[in-house]
C-alpha atoms as a PDB file:
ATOM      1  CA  UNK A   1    -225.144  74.073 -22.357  1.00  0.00           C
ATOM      2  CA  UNK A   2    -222.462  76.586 -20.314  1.00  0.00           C
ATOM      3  CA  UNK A   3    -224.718  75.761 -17.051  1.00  0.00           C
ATOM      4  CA  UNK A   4    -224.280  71.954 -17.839  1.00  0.00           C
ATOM      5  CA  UNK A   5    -220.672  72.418 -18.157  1.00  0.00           C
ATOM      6  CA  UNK A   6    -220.195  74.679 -14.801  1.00  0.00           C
ATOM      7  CA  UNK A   7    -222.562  72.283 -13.000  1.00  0.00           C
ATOM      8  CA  UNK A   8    -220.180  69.525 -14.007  1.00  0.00           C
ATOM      9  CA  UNK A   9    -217.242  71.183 -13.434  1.00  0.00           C
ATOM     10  CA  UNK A  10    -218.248  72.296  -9.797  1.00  0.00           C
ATOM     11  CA  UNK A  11    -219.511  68.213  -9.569  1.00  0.00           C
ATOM     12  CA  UNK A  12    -216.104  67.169 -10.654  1.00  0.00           C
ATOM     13  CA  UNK A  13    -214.256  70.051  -7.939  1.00  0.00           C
ATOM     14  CA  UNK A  14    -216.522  68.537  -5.330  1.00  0.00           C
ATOM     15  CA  UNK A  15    -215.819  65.523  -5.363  1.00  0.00           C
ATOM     16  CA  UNK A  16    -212.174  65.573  -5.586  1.00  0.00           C
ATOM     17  CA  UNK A  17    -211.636  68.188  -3.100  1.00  0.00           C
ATOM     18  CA  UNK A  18    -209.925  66.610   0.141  1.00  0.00           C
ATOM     19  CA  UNK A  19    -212.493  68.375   2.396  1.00  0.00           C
ATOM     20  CA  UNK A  20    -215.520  66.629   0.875  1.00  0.00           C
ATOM     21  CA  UNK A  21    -214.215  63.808   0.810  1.00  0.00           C
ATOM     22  CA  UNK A  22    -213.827  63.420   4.535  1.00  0.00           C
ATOM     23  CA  UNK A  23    -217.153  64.419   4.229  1.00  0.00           C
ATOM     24  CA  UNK A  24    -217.905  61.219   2.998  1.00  0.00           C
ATOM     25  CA  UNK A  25    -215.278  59.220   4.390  1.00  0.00           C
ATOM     26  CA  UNK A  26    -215.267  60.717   8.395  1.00  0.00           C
ATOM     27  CA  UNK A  27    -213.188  59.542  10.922  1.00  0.00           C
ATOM     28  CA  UNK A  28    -214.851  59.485  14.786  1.00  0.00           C
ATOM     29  CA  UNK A  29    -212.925  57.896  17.786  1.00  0.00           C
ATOM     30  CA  UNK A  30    -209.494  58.521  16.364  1.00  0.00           C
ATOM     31  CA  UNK A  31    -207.408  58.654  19.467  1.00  0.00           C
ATOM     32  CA  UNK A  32    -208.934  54.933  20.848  1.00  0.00           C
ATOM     33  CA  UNK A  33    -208.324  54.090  17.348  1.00  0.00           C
ATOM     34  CA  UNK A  34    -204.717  55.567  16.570  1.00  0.00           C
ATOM     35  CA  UNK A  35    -203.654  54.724  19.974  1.00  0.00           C
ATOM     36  CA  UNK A  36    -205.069  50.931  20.396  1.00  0.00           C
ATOM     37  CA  UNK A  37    -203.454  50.257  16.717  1.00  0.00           C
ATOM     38  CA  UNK A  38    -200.247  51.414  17.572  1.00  0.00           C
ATOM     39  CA  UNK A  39    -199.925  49.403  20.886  1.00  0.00           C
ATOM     40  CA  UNK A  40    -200.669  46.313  18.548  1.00  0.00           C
ATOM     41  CA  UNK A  41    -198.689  46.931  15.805  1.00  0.00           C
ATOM     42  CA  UNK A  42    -201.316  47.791  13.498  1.00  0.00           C
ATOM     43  CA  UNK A  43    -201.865  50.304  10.419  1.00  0.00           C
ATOM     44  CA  UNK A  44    -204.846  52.902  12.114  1.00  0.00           C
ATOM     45  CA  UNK A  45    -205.903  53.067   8.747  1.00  0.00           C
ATOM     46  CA  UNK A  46    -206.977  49.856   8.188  1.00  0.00           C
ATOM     47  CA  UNK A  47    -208.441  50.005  11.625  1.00  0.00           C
ATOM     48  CA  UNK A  48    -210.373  52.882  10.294  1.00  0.00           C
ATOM     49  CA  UNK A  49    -211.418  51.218   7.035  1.00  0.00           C
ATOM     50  CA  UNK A  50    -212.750  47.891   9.237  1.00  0.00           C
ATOM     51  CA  UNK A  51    -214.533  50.316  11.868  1.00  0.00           C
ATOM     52  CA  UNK A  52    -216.025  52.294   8.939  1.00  0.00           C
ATOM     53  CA  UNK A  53    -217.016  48.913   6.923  1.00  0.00           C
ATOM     54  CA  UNK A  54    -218.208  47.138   9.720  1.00  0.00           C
ATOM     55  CA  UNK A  55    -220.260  49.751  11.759  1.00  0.00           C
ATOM     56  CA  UNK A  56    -220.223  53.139   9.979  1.00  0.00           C
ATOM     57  CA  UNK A  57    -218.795  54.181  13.438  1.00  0.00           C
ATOM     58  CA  UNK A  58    -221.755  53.601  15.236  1.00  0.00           C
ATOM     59  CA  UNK A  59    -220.124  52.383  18.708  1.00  0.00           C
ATOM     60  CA  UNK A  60    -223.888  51.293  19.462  1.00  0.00           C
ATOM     61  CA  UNK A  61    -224.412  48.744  16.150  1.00  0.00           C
ATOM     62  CA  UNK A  62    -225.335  45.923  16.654  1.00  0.00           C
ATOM     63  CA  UNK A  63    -225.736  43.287  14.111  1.00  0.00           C
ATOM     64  CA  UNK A  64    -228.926  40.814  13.403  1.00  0.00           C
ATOM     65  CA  UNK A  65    -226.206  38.182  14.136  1.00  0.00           C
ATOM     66  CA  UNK A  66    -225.223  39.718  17.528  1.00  0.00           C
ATOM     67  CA  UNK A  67    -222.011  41.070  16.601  1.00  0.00           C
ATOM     68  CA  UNK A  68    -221.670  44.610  18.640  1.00  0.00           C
ATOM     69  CA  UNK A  69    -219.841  47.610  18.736  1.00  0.00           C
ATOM     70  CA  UNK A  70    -217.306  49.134  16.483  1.00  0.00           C
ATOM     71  CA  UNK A  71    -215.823  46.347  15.134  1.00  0.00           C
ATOM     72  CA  UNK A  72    -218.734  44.082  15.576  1.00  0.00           C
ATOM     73  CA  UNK A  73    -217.078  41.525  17.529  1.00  0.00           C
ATOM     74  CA  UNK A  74    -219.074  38.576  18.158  1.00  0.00           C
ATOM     75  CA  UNK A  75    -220.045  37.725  21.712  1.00  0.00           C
ATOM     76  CA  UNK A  76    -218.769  34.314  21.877  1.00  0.00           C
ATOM     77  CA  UNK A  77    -215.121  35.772  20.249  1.00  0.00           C
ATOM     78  CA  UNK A  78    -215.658  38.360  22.634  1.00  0.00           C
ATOM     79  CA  UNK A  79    -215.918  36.432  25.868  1.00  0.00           C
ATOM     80  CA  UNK A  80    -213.070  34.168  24.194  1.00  0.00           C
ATOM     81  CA  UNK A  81    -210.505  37.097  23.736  1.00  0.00           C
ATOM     82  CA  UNK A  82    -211.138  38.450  26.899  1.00  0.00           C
ATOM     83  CA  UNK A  83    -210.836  35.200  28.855  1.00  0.00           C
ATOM     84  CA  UNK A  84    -207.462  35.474  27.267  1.00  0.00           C
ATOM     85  CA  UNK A  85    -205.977  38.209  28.480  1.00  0.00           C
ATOM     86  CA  UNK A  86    -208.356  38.008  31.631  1.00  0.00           C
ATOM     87  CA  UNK A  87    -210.118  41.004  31.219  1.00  0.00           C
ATOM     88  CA  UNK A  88    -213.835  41.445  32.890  1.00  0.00           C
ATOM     89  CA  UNK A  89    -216.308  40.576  30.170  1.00  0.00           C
ATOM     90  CA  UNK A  90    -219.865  41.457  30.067  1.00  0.00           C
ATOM     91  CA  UNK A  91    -221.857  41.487  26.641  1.00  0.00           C
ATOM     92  CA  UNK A  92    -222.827  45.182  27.033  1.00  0.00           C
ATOM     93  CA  UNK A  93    -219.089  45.798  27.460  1.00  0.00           C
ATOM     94  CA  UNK A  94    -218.534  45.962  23.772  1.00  0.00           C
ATOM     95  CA  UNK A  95    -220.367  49.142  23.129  1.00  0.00           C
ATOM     96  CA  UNK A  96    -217.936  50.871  25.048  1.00  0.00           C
ATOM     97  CA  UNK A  97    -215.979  52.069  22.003  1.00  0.00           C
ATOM     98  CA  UNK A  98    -212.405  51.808  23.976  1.00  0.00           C
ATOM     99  CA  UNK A  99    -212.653  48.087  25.436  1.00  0.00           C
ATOM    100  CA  UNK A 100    -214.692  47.662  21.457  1.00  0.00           C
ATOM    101  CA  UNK A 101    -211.683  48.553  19.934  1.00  0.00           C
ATOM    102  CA  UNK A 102    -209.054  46.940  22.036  1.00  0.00           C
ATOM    103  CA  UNK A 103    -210.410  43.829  22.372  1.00  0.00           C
ATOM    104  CA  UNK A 104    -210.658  43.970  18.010  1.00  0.00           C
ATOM    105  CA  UNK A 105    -206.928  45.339  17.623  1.00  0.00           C
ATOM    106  CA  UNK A 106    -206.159  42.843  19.825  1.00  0.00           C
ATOM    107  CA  UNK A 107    -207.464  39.840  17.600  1.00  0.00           C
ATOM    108  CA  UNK A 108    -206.813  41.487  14.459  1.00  0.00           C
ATOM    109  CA  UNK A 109    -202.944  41.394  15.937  1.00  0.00           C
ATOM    110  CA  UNK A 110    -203.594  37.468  16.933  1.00  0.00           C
ATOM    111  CA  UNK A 111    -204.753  36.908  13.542  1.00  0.00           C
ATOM    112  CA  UNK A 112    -201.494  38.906  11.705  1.00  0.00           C
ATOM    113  CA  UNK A 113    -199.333  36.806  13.715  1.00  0.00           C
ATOM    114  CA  UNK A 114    -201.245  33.233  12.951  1.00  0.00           C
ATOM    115  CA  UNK A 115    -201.554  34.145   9.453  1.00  0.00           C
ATOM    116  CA  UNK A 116    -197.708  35.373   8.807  1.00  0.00           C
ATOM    117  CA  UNK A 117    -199.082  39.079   8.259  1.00  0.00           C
ATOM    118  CA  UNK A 118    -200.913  39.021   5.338  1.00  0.00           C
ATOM    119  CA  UNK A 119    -203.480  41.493   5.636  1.00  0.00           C
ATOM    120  CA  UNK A 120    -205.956  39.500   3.082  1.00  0.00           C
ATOM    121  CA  UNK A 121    -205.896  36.605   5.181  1.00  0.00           C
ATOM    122  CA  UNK A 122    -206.361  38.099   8.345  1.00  0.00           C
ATOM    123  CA  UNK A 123    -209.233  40.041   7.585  1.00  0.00           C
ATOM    124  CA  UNK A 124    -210.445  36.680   5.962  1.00  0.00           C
ATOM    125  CA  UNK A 125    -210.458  35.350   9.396  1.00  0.00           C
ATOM    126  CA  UNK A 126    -211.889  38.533  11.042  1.00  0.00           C
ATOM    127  CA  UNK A 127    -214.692  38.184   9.191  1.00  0.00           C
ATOM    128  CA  UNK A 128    -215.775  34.222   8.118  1.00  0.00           C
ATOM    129  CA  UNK A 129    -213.606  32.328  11.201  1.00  0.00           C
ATOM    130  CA  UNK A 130    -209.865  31.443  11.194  1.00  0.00           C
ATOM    131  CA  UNK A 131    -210.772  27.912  10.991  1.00  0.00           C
ATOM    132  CA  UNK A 132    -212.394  28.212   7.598  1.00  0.00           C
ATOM    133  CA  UNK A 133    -209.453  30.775   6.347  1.00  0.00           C
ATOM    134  CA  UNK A 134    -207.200  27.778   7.676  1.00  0.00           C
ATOM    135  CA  UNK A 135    -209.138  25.113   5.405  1.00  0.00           C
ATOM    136  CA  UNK A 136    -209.253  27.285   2.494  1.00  0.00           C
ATOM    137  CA  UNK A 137    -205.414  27.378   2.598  1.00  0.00           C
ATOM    138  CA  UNK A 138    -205.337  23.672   3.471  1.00  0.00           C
ATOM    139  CA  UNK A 139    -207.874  22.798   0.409  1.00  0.00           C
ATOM    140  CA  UNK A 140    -206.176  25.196  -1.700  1.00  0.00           C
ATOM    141  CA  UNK A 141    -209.008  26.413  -2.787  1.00  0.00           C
ATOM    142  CA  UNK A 142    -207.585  29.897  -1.749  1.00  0.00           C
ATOM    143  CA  UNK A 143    -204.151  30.900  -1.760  1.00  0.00           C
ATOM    144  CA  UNK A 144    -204.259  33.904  -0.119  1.00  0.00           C
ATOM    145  CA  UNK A 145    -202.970  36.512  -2.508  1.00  0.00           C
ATOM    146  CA  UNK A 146    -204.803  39.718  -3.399  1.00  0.00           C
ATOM    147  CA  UNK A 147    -205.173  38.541  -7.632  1.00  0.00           C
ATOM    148  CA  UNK A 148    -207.405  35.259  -5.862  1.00  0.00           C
ATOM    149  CA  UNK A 149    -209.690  37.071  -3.653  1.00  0.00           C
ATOM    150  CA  UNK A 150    -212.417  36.088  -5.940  1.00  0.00           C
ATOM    151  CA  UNK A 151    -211.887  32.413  -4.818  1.00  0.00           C
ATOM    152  CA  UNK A 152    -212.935  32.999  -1.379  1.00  0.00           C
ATOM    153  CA  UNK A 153    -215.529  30.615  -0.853  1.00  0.00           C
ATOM    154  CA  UNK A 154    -217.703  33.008   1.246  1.00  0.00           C
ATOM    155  CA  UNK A 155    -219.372  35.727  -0.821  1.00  0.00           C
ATOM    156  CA  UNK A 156    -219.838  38.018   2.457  1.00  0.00           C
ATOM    157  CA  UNK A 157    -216.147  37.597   3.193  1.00  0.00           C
ATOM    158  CA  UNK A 158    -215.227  38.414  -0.273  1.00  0.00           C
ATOM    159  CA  UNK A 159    -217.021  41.153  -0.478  1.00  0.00           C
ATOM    160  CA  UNK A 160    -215.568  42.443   3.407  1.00  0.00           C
ATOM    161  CA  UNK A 161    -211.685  41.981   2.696  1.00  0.00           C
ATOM    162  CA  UNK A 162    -212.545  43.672  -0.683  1.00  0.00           C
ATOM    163  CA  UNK A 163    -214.723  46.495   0.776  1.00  0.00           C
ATOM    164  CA  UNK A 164    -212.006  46.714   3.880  1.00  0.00           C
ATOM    165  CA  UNK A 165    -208.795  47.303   1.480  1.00  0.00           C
ATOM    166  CA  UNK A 166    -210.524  49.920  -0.230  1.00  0.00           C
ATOM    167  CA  UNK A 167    -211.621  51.649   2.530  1.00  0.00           C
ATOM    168  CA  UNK A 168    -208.048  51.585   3.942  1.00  0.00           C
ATOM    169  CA  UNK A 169    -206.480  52.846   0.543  1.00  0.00           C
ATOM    170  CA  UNK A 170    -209.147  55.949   0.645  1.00  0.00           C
ATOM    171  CA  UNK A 171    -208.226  56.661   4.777  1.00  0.00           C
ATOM    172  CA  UNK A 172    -204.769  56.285   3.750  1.00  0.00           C
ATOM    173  CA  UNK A 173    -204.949  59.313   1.153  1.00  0.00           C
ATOM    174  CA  UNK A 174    -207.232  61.098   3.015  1.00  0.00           C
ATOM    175  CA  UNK A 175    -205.596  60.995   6.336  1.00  0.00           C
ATOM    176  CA  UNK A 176    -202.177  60.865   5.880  1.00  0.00           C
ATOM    177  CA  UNK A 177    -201.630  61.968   9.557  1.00  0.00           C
ATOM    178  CA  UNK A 178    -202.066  59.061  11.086  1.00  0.00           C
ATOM    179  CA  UNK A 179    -199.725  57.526   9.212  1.00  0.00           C
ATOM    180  CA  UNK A 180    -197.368  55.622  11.910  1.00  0.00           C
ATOM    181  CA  UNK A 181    -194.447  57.248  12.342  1.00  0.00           C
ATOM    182  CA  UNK A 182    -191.120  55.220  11.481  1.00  0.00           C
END
């Protein structure tokens, strides 16, 4: 019974201990990251969270949809985006974790600034298409707020802005260096 106890105990220490869990929780790429969010505006952390939900930091993922890179962008938003700001754009482009992650930032910003910065509805948007987020809103069958997150139509996209303010509440505690400065 004592072993069952110590076991638990050292199960419990574990898994609270800050070191383990950036074990769990790692961060890769963080100067693209911190840098890239900063130039937009954006909270690193919930860069990290989106990066970490959508790829597991695997700059070379790519999706059964298509959608590449860190931040899975899809090719078609890709090419749009970039035709934008008139950057070069070639599909094998996005697994270059620095043009990845700016190209992201920089619709995740474009998104914040269509959507009045609420987080929830930009990452909506990210992940199931501003128009839809835009007809939700229209059709009220969303209004946006955290409590009605469970009306999402889209399950996936649900699940995502869930998953993705999670994530960014854990990086936020567990990386409190990257914090932006005021």
């Amino acid at each position: 019974m004592l072993s069952l106890v110590l076991l638990l105990g050292c199960i419990y220490a574990l898994t609270s201990s800050r070191w383990f869990l950036r074990l769990v929780y790692p961060l890769a790429y963080e100067e693209v990251i911190t840098e890239t969010a900063a130039a937009y505006g954006l909270d690193p952390h919930l860069i990290f969270a989106m990066i970490k939900v959508e790829s597991g930091f695997n700059s070379r993922a790519v999706s059964a949809k298509g959608a590449s890179g860190l931040m899975q962008l899809m090719p078609e938003t890709a090419s749009w985006i970039a035709r934008q700001r008139r950057l070069a754009y070639e599909r094998k482009m996005l697994l270059e974790p620095k043009y990845n992650v700016d190209l992201g930032c920089w619709y995740l910003a474009s998104l914040y600034a269509e959507f009045k910065g609420q987080t929830n509805l930009s990452l909506a948007a990210y992940n199931g298409g501003r128009g839809n987020v835009q007809r939700w809103l229209e059709n009220r069958q969303w209004t946006g707020e955290h409590e009605t997150i469970s009306q999402i139509p889209f399950p996936e996209t649900r699940r995502y802005v869930e998953r993705v303010q999670a994530m960014a509440r854990i990086y936020r505690r567990l990386y409190p260096e990257y914090s932006p400065k005021e």
